[in-house]
C-alpha atoms as a PDB file:
ATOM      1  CA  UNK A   1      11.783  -5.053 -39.811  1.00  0.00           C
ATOM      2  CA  UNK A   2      10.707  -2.414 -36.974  1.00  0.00           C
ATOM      3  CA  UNK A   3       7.121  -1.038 -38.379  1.00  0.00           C
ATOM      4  CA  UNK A   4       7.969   2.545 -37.743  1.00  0.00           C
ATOM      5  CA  UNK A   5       6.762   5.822 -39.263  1.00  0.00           C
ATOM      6  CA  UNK A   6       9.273   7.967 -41.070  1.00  0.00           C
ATOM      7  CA  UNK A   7       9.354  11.823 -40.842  1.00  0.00           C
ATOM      8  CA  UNK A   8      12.085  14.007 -42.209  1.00  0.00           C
ATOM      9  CA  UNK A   9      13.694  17.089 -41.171  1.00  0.00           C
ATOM     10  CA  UNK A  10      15.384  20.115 -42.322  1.00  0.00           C
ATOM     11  CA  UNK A  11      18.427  21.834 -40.671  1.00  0.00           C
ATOM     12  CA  UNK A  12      19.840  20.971 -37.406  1.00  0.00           C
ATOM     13  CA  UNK A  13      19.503  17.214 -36.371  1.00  0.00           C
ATOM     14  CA  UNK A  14      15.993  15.834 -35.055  1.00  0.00           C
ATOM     15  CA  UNK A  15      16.321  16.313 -31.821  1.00  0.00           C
ATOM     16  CA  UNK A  16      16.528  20.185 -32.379  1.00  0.00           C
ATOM     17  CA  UNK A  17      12.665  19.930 -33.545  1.00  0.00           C
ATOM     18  CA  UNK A  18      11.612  18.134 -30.841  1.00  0.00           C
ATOM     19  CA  UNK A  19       9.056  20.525 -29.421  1.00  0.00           C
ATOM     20  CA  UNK A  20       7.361  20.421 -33.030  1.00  0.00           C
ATOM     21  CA  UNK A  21       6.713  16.614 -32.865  1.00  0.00           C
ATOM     22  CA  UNK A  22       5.494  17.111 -29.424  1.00  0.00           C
ATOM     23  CA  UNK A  23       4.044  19.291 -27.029  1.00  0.00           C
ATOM     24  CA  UNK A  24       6.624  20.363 -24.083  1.00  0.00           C
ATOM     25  CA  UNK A  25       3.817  20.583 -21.664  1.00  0.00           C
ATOM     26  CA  UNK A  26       2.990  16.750 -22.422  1.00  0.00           C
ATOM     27  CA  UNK A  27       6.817  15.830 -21.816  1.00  0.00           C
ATOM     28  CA  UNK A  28       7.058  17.720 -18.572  1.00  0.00           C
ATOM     29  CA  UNK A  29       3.808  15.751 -17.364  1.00  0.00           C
ATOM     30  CA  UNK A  30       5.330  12.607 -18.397  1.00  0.00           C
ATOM     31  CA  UNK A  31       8.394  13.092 -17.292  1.00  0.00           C
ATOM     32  CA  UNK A  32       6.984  13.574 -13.421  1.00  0.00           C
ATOM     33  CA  UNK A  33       4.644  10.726 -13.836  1.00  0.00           C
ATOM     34  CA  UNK A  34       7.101   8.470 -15.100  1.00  0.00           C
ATOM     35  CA  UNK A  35       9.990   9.402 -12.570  1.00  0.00           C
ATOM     36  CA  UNK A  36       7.175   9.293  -9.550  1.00  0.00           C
ATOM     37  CA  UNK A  37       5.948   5.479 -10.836  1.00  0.00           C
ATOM     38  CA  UNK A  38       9.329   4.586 -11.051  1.00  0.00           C
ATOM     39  CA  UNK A  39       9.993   4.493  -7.376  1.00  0.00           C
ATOM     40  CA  UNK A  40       6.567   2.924  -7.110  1.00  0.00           C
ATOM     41  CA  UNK A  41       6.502   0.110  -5.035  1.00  0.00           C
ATOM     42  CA  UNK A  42       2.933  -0.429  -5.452  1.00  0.00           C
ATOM     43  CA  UNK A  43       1.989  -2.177  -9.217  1.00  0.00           C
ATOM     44  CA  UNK A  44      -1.760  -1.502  -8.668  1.00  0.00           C
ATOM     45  CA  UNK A  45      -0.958   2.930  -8.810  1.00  0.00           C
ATOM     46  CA  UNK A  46       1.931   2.112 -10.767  1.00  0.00           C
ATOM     47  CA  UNK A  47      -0.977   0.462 -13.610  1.00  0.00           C
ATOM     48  CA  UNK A  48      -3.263   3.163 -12.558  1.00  0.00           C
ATOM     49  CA  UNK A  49      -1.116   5.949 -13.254  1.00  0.00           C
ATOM     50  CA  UNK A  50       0.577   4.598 -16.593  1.00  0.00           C
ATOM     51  CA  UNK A  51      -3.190   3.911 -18.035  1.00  0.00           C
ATOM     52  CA  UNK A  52      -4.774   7.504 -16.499  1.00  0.00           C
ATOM     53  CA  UNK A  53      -2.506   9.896 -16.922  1.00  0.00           C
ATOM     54  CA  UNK A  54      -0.066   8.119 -19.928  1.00  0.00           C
ATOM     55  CA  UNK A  55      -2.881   6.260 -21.713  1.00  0.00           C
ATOM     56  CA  UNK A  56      -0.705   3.436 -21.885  1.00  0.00           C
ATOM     57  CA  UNK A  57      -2.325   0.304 -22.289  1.00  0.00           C
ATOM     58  CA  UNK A  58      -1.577  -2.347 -19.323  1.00  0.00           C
ATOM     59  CA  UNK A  59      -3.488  -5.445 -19.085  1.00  0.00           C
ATOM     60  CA  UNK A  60      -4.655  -6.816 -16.141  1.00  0.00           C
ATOM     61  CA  UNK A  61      -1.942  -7.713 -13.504  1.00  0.00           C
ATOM     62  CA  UNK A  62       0.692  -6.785 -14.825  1.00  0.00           C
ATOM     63  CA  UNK A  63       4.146  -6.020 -13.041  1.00  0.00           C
ATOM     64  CA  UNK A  64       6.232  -3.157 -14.243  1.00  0.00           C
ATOM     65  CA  UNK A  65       9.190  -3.832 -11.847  1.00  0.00           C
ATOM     66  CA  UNK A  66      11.211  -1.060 -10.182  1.00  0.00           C
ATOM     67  CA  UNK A  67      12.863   1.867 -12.456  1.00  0.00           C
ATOM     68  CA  UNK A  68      11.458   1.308 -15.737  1.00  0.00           C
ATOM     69  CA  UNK A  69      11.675   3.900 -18.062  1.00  0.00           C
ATOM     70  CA  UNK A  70       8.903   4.301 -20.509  1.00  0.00           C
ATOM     71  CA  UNK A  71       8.374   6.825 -23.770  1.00  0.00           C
ATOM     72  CA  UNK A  72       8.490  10.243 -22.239  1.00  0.00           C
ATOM     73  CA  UNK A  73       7.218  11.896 -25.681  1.00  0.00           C
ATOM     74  CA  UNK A  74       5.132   8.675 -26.762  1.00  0.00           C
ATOM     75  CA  UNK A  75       3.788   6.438 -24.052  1.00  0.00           C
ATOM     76  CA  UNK A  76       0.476   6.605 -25.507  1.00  0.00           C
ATOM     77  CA  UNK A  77       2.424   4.277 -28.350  1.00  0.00           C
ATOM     78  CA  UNK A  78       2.787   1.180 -25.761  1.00  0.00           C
ATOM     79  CA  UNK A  79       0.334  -1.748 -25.271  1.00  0.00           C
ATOM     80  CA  UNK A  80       0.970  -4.103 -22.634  1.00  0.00           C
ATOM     81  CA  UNK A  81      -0.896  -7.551 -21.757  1.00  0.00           C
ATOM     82  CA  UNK A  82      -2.381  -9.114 -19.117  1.00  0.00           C
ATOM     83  CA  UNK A  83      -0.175 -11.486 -16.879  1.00  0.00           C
ATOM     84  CA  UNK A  84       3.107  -9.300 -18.225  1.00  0.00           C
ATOM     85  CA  UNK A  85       6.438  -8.761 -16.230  1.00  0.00           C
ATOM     86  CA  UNK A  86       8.571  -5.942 -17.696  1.00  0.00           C
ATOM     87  CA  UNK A  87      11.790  -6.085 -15.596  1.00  0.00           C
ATOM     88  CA  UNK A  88      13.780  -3.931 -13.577  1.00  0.00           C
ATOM     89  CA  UNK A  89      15.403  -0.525 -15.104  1.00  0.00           C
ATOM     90  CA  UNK A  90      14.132  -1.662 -18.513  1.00  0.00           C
ATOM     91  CA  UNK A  91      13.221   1.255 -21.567  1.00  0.00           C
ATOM     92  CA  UNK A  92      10.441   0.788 -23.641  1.00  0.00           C
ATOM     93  CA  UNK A  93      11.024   3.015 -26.027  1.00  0.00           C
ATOM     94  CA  UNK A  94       8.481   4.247 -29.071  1.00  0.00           C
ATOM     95  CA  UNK A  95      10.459   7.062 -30.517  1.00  0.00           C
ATOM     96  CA  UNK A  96      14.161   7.242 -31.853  1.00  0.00           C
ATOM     97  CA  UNK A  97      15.551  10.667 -33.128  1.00  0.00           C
ATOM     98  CA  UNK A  98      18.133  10.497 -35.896  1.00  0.00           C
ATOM     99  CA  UNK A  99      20.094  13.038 -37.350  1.00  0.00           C
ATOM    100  CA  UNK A 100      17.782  13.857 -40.578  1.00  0.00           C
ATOM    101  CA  UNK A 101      14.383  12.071 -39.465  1.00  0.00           C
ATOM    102  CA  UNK A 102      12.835  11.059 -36.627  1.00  0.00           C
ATOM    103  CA  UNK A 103      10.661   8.124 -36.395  1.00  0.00           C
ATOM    104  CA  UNK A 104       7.706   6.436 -34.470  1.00  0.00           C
ATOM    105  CA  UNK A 105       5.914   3.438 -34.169  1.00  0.00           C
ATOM    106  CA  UNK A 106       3.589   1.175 -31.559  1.00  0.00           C
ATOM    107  CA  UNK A 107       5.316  -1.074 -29.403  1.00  0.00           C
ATOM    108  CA  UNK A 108       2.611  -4.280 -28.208  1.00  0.00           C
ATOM    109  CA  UNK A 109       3.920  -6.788 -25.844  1.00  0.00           C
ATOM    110  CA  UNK A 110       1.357  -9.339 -25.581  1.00  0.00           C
ATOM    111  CA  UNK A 111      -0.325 -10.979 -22.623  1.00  0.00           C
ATOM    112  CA  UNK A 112       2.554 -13.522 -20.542  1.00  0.00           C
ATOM    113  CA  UNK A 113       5.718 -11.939 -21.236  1.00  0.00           C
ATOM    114  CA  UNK A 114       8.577 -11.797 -19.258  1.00  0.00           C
ATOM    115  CA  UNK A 115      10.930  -9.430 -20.152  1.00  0.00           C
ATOM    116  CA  UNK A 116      14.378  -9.185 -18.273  1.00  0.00           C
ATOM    117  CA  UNK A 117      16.048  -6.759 -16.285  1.00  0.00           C
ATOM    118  CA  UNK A 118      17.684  -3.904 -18.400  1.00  0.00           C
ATOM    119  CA  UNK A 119      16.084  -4.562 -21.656  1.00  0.00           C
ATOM    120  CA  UNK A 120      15.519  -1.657 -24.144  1.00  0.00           C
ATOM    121  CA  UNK A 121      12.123  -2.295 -26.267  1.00  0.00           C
ATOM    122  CA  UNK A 122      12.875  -0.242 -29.762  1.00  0.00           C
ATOM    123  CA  UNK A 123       9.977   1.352 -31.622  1.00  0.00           C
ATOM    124  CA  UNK A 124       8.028  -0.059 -33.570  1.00  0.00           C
ATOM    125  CA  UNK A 125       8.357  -3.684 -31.983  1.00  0.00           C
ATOM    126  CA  UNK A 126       5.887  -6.686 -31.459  1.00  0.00           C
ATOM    127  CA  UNK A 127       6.485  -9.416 -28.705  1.00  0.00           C
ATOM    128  CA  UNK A 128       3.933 -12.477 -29.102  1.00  0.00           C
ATOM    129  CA  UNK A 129       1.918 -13.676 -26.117  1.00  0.00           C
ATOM    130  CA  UNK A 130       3.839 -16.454 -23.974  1.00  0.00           C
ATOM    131  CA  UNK A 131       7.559 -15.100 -25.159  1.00  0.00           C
ATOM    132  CA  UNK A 132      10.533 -14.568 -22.578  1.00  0.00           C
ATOM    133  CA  UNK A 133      13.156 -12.105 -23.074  1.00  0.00           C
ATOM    134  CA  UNK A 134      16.315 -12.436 -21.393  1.00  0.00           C
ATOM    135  CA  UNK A 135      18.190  -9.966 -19.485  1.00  0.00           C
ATOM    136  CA  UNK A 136      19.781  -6.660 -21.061  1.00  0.00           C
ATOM    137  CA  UNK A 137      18.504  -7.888 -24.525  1.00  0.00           C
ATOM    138  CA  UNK A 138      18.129  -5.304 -27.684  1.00  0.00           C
ATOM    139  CA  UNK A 139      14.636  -6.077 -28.645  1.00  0.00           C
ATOM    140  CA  UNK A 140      15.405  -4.502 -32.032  1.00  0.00           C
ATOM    141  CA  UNK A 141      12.626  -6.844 -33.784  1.00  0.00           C
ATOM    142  CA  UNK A 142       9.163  -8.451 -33.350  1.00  0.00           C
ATOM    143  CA  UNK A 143       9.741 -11.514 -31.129  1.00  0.00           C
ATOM    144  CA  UNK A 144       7.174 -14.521 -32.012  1.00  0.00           C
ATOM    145  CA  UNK A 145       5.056 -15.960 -29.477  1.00  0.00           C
ATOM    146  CA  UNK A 146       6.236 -18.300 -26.362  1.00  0.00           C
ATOM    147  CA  UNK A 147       9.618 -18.165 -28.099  1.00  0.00           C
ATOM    148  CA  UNK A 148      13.262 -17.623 -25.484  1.00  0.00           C
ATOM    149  CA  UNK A 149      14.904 -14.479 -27.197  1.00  0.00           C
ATOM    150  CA  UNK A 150      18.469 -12.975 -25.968  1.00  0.00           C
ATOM    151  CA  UNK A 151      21.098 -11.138 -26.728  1.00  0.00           C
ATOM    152  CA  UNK A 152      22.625  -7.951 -28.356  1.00  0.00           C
ATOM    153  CA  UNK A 153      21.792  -8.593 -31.292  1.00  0.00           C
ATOM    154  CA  UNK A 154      18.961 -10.235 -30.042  1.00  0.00           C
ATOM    155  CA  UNK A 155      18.588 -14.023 -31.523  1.00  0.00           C
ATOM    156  CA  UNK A 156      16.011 -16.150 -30.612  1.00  0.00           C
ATOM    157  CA  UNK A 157      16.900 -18.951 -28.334  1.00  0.00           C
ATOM    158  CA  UNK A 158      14.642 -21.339 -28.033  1.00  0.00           C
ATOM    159  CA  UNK A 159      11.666 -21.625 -30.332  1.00  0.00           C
ATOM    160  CA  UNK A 160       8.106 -22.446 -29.278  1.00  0.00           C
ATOM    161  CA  UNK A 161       7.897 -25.989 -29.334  1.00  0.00           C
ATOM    162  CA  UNK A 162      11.523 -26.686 -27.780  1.00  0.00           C
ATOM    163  CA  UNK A 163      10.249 -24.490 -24.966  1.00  0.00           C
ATOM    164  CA  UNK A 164       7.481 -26.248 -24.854  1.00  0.00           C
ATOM    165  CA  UNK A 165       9.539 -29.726 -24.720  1.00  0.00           C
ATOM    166  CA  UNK A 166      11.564 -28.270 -22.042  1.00  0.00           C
ATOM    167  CA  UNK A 167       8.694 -27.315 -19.871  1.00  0.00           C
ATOM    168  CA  UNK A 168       7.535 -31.364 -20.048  1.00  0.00           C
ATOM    169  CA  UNK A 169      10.632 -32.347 -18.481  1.00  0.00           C
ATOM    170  CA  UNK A 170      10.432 -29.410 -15.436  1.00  0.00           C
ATOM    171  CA  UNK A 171       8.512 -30.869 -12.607  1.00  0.00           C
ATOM    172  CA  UNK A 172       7.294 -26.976 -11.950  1.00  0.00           C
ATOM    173  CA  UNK A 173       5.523 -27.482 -15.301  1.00  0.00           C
ATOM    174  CA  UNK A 174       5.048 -30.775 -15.209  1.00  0.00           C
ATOM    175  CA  UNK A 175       2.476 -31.119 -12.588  1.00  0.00           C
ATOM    176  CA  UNK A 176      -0.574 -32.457 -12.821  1.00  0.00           C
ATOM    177  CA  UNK A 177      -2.740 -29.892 -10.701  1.00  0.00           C
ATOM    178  CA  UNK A 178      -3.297 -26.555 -12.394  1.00  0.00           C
ATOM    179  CA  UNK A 179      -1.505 -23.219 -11.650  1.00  0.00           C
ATOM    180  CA  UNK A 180      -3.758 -20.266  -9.835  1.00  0.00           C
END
């Protein structure tokens, strides 16, 4: 289960109230920062400007690819490791607006993750250190560490210790000098 926060509305459908929940200045100022890092091809201002002006946590080298799309209302809700590689075009999402309630909730992805190309992250979401998400998965719940997960609906694919078993037999892994 997605640890989210519940909040209720009255009237015309979430969205509508979407200037209560959040400032329209602050989604105007995201939405230029976000659209400029996009196109980023540099990571280090691409870091800098998610943690400065979004207050999004990103760990040290760490490689948002080209055209993700974080939390315009929320970033502030996203924690990213060290070592991470969120793929290309993927949405990290921390916010969902429903037709009676809107909801929020803190999405961490931990230190080593790979994420795929044109994932979407739901709120309230927790990906362990070490896990790998496949391309254009759902990440509609937490996702353990250094587990394989895939799919829509997303399923985990390998566990821990058959990815570790498969790593002994890879001769990239398998080598006896460490990595840099």
């Amino acid at each position: 289960m997605r640890k989210t926060d519940r909040f209720p509305v009255k009237g015309a459908n979430s969205l509508w109230h979407v200037y209560k929940t959040v400032p329209f200045w602050k989604v105007i100022r995201n939405f230029i920062v976000i659209q400029l890092a996009r196109y980023t091809p540099f990571l280090a201002m691409k870091n800098w400007m998610y943690r400065f002006f979004l207050k999004v946590k990103v760990g040290e080298n760490t490689s948002f690819a080209l055209m993700v799309m974080l939390d315009v209302m929320f970033p502030e809700k996203i924690s990213v490791g060290k070592n991470s590689i969120i793929g290309y075009n993927t949405t990290i999402l921390a916010h969902e607006y429903l037709i009676e309630e809107y909801r929020l909730g803190d999405v961490v992805i931990g230190d080593e993750v790979m994420i795929g190309a044109n994932s979407t992250i739901l709120p309230g979401v927790t990906i362990g250190n070490g896990a790998i998400v496949s391309a254009g998965t759902l990440v509609h719940k937490d996702v353990p560490a250094g587990v394989f997960a895939g799919g829509n609906p997303m399923r985990i694919i390998y566990t821990k210790e058959e990815m570790e078993e498969r790593r002994k037999s890879d001769p990239l892994y398998n080598k006896t000098e460490t990595r840099q």
